[in-house]
C-alpha atoms as a PDB file:
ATOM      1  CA  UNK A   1     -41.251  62.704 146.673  1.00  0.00           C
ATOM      2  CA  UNK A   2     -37.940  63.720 147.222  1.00  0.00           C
ATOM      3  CA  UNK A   3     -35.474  63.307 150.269  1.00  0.00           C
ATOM      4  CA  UNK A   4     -37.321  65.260 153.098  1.00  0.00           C
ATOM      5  CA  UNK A   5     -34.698  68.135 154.932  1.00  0.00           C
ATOM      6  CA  UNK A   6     -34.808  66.277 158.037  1.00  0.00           C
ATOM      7  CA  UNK A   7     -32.712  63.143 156.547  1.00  0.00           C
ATOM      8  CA  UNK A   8     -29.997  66.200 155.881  1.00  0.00           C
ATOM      9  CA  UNK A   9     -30.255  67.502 159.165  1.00  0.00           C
ATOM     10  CA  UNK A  10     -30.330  64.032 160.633  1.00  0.00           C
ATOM     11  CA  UNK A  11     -27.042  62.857 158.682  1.00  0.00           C
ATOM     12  CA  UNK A  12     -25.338  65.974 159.555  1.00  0.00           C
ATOM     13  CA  UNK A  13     -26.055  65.257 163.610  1.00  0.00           C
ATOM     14  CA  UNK A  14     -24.931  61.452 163.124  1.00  0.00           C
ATOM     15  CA  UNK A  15     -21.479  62.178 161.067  1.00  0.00           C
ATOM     16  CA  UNK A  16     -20.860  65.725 161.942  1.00  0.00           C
ATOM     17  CA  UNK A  17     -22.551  66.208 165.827  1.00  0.00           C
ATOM     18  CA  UNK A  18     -24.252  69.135 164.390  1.00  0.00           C
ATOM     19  CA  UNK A  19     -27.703  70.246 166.488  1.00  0.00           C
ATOM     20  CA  UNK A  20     -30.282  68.817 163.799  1.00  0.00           C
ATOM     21  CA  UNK A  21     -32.826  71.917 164.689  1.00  0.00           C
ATOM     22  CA  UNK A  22     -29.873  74.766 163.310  1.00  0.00           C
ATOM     23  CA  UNK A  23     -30.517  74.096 159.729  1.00  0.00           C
ATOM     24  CA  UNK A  24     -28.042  76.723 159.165  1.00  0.00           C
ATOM     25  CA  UNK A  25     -25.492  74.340 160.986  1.00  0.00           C
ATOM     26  CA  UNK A  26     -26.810  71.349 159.072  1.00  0.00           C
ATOM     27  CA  UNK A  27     -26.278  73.674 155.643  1.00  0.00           C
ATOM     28  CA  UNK A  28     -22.802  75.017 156.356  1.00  0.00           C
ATOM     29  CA  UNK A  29     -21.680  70.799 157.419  1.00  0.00           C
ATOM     30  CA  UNK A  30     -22.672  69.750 154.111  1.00  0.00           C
ATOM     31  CA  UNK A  31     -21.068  72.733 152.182  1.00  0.00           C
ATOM     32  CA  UNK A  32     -17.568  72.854 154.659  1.00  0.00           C
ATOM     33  CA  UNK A  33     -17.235  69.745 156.247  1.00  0.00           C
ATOM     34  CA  UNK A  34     -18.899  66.973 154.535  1.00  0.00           C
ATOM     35  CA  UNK A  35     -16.069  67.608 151.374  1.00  0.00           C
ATOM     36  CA  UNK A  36     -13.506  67.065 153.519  1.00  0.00           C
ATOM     37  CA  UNK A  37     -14.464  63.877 154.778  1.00  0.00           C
ATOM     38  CA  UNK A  38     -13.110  60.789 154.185  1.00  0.00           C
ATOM     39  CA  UNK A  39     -14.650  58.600 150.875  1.00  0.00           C
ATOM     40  CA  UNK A  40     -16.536  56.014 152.753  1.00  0.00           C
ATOM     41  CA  UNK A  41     -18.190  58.511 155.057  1.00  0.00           C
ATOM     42  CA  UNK A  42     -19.304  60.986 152.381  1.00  0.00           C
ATOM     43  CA  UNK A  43     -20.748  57.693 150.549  1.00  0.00           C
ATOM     44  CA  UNK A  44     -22.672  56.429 153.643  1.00  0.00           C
ATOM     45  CA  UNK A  45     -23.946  60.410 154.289  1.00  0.00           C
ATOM     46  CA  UNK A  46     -25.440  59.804 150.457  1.00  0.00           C
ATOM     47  CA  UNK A  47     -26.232  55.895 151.316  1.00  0.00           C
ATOM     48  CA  UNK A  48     -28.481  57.297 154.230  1.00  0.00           C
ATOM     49  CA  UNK A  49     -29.927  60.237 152.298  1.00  0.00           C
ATOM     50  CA  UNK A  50     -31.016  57.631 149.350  1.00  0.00           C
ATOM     51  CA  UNK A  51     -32.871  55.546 152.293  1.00  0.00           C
ATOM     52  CA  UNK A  52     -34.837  58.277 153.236  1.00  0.00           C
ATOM     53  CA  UNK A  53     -35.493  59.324 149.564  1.00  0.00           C
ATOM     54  CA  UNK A  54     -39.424  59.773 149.478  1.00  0.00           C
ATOM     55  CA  UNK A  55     -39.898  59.797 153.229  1.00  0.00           C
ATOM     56  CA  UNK A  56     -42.794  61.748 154.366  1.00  0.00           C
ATOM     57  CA  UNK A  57     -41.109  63.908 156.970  1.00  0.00           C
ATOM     58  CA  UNK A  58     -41.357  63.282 161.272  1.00  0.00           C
ATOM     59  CA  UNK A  59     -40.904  66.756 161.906  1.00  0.00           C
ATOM     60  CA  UNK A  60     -41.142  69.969 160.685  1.00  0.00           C
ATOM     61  CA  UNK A  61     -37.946  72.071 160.043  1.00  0.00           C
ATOM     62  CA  UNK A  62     -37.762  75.195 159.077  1.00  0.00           C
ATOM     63  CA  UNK A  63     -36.048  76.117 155.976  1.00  0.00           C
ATOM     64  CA  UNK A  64     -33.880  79.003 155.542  1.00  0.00           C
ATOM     65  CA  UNK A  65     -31.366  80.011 152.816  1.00  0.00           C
ATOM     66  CA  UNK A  66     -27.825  80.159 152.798  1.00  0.00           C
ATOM     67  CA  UNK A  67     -26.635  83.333 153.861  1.00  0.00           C
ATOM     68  CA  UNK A  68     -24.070  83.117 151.042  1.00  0.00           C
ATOM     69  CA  UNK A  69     -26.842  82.493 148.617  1.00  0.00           C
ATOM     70  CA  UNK A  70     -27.226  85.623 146.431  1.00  0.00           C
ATOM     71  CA  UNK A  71     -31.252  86.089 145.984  1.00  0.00           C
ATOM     72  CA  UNK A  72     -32.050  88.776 143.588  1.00  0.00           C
ATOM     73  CA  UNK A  73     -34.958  90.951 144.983  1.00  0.00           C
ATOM     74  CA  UNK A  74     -37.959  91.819 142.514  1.00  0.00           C
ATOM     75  CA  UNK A  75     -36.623  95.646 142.531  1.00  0.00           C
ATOM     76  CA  UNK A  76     -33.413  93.912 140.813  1.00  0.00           C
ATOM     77  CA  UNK A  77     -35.321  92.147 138.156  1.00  0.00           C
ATOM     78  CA  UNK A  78     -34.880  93.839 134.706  1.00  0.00           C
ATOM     79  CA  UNK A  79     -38.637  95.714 133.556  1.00  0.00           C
ATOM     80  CA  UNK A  80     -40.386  93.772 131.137  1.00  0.00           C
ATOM     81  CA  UNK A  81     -43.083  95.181 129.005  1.00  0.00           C
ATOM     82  CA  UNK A  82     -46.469  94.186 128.779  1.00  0.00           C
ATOM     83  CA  UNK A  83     -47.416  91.922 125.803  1.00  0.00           C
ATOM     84  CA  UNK A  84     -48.372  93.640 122.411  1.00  0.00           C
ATOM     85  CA  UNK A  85     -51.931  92.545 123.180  1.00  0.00           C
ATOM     86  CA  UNK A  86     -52.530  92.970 126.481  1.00  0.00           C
ATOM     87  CA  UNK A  87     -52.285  96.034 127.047  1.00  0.00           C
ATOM     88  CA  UNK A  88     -55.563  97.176 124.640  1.00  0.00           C
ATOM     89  CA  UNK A  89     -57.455  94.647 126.601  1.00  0.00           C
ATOM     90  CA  UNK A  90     -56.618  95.821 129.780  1.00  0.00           C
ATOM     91  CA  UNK A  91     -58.060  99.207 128.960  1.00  0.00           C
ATOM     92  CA  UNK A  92     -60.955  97.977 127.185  1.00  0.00           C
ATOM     93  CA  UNK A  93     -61.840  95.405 129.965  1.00  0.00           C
ATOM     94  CA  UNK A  94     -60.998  98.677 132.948  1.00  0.00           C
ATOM     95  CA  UNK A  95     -64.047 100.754 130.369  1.00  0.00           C
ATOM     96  CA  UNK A  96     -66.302  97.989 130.253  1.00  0.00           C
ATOM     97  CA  UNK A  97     -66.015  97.368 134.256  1.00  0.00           C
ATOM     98  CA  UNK A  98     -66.279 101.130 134.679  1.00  0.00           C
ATOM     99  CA  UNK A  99     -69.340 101.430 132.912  1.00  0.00           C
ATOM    100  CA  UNK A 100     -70.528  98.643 134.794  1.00  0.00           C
ATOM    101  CA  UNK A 101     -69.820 100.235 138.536  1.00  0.00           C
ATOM    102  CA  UNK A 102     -71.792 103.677 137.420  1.00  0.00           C
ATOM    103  CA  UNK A 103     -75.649 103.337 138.517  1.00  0.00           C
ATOM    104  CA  UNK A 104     -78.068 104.222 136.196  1.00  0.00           C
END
Protein backbone atom coordinates (compact mmCIF):
# COMPACT_ATOMS: atom_id res chain seq x y z
CA UNK A 1 0.00 0.00 0.00
CA UNK A 2 1.50 3.08 -0.74
CA UNK A 3 2.09 6.36 1.36
CA UNK A 4 -1.56 7.50 2.16
CA UNK A 5 -2.15 11.61 1.06
CA UNK A 6 -2.59 12.49 4.55
CA UNK A 7 1.29 11.78 5.49
CA UNK A 8 1.79 14.63 2.53
CA UNK A 9 -0.59 16.86 3.91
CA UNK A 10 0.63 16.15 7.40
CA UNK A 11 4.46 16.86 6.48
CA UNK A 12 3.52 19.89 4.66
CA UNK A 13 1.60 21.37 8.07
CA UNK A 14 4.72 20.25 10.30
CA UNK A 15 7.65 21.84 7.94
CA UNK A 16 5.72 24.29 5.95
CA UNK A 17 2.52 25.50 8.50
CA UNK A 18 0.35 24.75 5.63
CA UNK A 19 -3.62 23.98 6.72
CA UNK A 20 -3.42 20.03 6.18
CA UNK A 21 -7.33 20.07 4.90
CA UNK A 22 -6.23 22.59 1.57
CA UNK A 23 -4.70 19.83 -0.36
CA UNK A 24 -4.18 22.38 -2.92
CA UNK A 25 -1.89 24.19 -0.27
CA UNK A 26 -0.28 20.89 0.69
CA UNK A 27 0.33 20.33 -3.41
CA UNK A 28 1.69 23.76 -4.29
CA UNK A 29 4.35 23.34 -0.69
CA UNK A 30 5.72 20.32 -2.11
CA UNK A 31 6.05 21.64 -5.77
CA UNK A 32 7.32 25.56 -4.56
CA UNK A 33 8.57 25.36 -1.29
CA UNK A 34 9.72 22.03 -0.31
CA UNK A 35 12.76 22.51 -3.29
CA UNK A 36 13.89 25.29 -1.73
CA UNK A 37 14.43 23.96 1.53
CA UNK A 38 17.36 23.25 3.15
CA UNK A 39 18.99 19.36 2.60
CA UNK A 40 18.27 17.98 5.97
CA UNK A 41 14.69 19.18 5.99
CA UNK A 42 13.73 17.95 2.51
CA UNK A 43 15.38 14.49 3.76
CA UNK A 44 13.35 14.33 7.03
CA UNK A 45 9.95 15.51 4.80
CA UNK A 46 10.97 12.03 2.76
CA UNK A 47 12.20 10.28 6.23
CA UNK A 48 8.54 10.94 7.53
CA UNK A 49 6.76 10.10 4.27
CA UNK A 50 8.78 6.55 4.22
CA UNK A 51 7.32 6.00 7.96
CA UNK A 52 4.00 6.32 6.91
CA UNK A 53 4.61 4.24 3.71
CA UNK A 54 1.65 1.61 3.80
CA UNK A 55 -0.38 3.41 6.44
CA UNK A 56 -4.00 2.84 6.19
CA UNK A 57 -5.19 6.43 6.26
CA UNK A 58 -6.95 8.42 9.71
CA UNK A 59 -8.85 10.59 7.63
CA UNK A 60 -10.26 11.11 4.53
CA UNK A 61 -8.91 13.90 2.20
CA UNK A 62 -10.08 14.83 -0.71
CA UNK A 63 -8.01 14.68 -3.72
CA UNK A 64 -7.90 17.20 -6.34
CA UNK A 65 -5.48 17.87 -9.25
CA UNK A 66 -3.08 20.42 -9.80
CA UNK A 67 -4.49 23.22 -11.46
CA UNK A 68 -1.32 23.34 -13.57
CA UNK A 69 -1.82 19.75 -14.47
CA UNK A 70 -2.85 19.59 -18.17
CA UNK A 71 -5.72 16.70 -18.32
CA UNK A 72 -6.70 15.94 -21.79
CA UNK A 73 -10.57 15.62 -22.02
CA UNK A 74 -12.04 12.48 -23.98
CA UNK A 75 -13.24 15.08 -26.85
CA UNK A 76 -9.27 15.62 -27.20
CA UNK A 77 -8.42 12.02 -27.55
CA UNK A 78 -7.51 11.11 -31.20
CA UNK A 79 -10.66 8.62 -32.87
CA UNK A 80 -9.72 5.19 -32.96
CA UNK A 81 -11.43 2.69 -35.11
CA UNK A 82 -13.14 -0.26 -34.14
CA UNK A 83 -11.21 -3.58 -34.48
CA UNK A 84 -11.31 -5.43 -37.94
CA UNK A 85 -13.53 -7.97 -36.19
CA UNK A 86 -15.67 -6.35 -34.13
CA UNK A 87 -17.46 -4.54 -35.95
CA UNK A 88 -19.30 -7.72 -38.03
CA UNK A 89 -20.10 -9.03 -34.65
CA UNK A 90 -21.59 -6.14 -33.38
CA UNK A 91 -24.12 -6.16 -36.18
CA UNK A 92 -24.66 -9.74 -36.18
CA UNK A 93 -25.10 -9.89 -32.32
CA UNK A 94 -27.67 -6.21 -32.68
CA UNK A 95 -29.80 -8.92 -35.58
CA UNK A 96 -29.78 -11.77 -33.42
CA UNK A 97 -31.03 -9.57 -30.24
CA UNK A 98 -33.50 -7.90 -32.59
CA UNK A 99 -35.02 -10.93 -33.65
CA UNK A 100 -35.14 -11.90 -30.22
CA UNK A 101 -37.21 -8.60 -28.85
CA UNK A 102 -40.00 -9.15 -31.83
CA UNK A 103 -43.00 -11.39 -30.36
CA UNK A 104 -44.14 -14.03 -32.30
Amino acid sequence: MPTPTTAFADAAAKYGNVDAQDIEAVQNWFTEVLPTLPPEVIEQVLHDLLERDGEIPERAVIPVYPKRAPLPSLGSSPHVDAPFFAEPWSRLLRSIASRLRKPR
